[in-house]
Protein backbone atom coordinates (compact mmCIF):
# COMPACT_ATOMS: atom_id res chain seq x y z
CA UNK A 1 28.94 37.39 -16.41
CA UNK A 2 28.97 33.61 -18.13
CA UNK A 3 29.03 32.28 -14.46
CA UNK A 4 26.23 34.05 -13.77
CA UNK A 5 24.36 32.79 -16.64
CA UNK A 6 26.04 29.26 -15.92
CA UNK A 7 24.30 29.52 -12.20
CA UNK A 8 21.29 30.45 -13.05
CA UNK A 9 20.52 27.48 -15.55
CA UNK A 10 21.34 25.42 -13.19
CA UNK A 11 19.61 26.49 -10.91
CA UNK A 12 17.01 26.31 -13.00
CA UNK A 13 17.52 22.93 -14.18
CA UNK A 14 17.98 21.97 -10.43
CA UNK A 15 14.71 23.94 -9.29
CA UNK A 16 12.83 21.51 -12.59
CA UNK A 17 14.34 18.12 -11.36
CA UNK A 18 13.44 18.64 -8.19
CA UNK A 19 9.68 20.01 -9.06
CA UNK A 20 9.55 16.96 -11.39
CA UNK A 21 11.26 14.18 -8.47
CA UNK A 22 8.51 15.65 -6.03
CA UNK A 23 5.72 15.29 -8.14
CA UNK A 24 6.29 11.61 -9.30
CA UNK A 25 6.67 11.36 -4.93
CA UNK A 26 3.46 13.07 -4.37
CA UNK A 27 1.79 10.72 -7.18
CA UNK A 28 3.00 7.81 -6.63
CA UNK A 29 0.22 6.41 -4.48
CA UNK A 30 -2.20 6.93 -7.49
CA UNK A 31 -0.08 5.71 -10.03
CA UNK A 32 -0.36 2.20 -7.79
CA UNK A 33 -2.92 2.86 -5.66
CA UNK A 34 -3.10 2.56 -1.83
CA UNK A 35 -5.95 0.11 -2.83
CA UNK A 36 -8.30 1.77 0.09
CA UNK A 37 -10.95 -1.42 -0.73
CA UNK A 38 -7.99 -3.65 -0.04
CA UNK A 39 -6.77 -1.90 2.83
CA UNK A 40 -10.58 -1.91 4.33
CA UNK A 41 -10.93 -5.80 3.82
CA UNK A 42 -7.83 -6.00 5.21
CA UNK A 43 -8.66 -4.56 8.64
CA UNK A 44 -12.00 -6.01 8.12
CA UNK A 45 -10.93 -9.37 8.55
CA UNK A 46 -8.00 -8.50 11.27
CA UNK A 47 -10.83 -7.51 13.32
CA UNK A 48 -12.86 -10.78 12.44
CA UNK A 49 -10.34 -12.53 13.50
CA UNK A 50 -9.92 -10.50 16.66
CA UNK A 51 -13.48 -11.16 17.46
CA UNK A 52 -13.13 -14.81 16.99
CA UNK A 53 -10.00 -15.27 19.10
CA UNK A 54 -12.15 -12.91 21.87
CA UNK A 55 -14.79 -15.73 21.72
CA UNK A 56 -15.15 -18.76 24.59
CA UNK A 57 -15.65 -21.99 23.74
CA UNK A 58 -14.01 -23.66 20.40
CA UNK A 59 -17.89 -23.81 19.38
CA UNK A 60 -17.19 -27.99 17.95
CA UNK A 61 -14.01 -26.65 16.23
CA UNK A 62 -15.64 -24.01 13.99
CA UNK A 63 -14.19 -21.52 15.60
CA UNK A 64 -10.50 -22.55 15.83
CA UNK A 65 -11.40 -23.86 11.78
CA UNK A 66 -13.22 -19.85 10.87
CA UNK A 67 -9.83 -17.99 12.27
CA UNK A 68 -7.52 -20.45 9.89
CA UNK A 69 -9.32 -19.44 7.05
CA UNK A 70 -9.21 -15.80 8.32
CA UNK A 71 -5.54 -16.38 8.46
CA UNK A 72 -5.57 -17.26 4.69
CA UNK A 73 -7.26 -14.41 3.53
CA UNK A 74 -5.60 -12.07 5.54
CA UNK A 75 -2.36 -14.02 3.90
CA UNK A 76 -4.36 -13.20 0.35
CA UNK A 77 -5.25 -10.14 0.87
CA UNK A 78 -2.20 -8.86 1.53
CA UNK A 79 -0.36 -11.01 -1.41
CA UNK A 80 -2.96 -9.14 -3.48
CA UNK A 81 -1.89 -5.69 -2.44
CA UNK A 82 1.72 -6.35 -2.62
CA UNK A 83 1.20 -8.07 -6.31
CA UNK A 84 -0.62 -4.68 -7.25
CA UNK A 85 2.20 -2.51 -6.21
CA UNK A 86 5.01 -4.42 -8.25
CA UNK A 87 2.67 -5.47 -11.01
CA UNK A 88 0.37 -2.27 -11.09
CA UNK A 89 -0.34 -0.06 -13.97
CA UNK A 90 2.01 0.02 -16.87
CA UNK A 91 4.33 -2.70 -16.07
């Protein structure tokens, strides 16, 4: 009868850590956000730069000198989200 008992608390306790493991999983993504305004600048600016690299000409050097500075933004950008996950709320 006392293993019984023994393997039902466990059980129990088993069934709670695991209830409690897949909820901090399932919230996770709140607790440091998937950033969705980051993410959209993000493929914002991919597809700038996309567009630019599409483009003839090197338009006096603008062109070549508007996709660096994509390039450092998308660089930014992504610093930003990174930073946000390891630095996000409560730490």
């Amino acid at each position: 009868m006392e293993l019984v008992k023994n393997r039902k608390k466990w059980l129990q306790l088993t069934l709670i850590v695991l209830i409690i493991a897949v909820a901090g999983w399932a919230l996770m993504p709140m607790a440091y956000g998937e950033q969705p305004h980051m993410q959209k600048a993000l493929g914002n600016l991919q597809a700038a730069r996309n567009q630019l690299a599409q483009a003839t000409r090197d338009k006096g050097g603008h062109r070549a000198r508007a996709m660096a500075l994509i390039d450092q933004a998308i660089n930014e950008v992504e610093a930003g989200i990174v930073y946000d996950r390891t630095h996000g709320p409560g730490r």
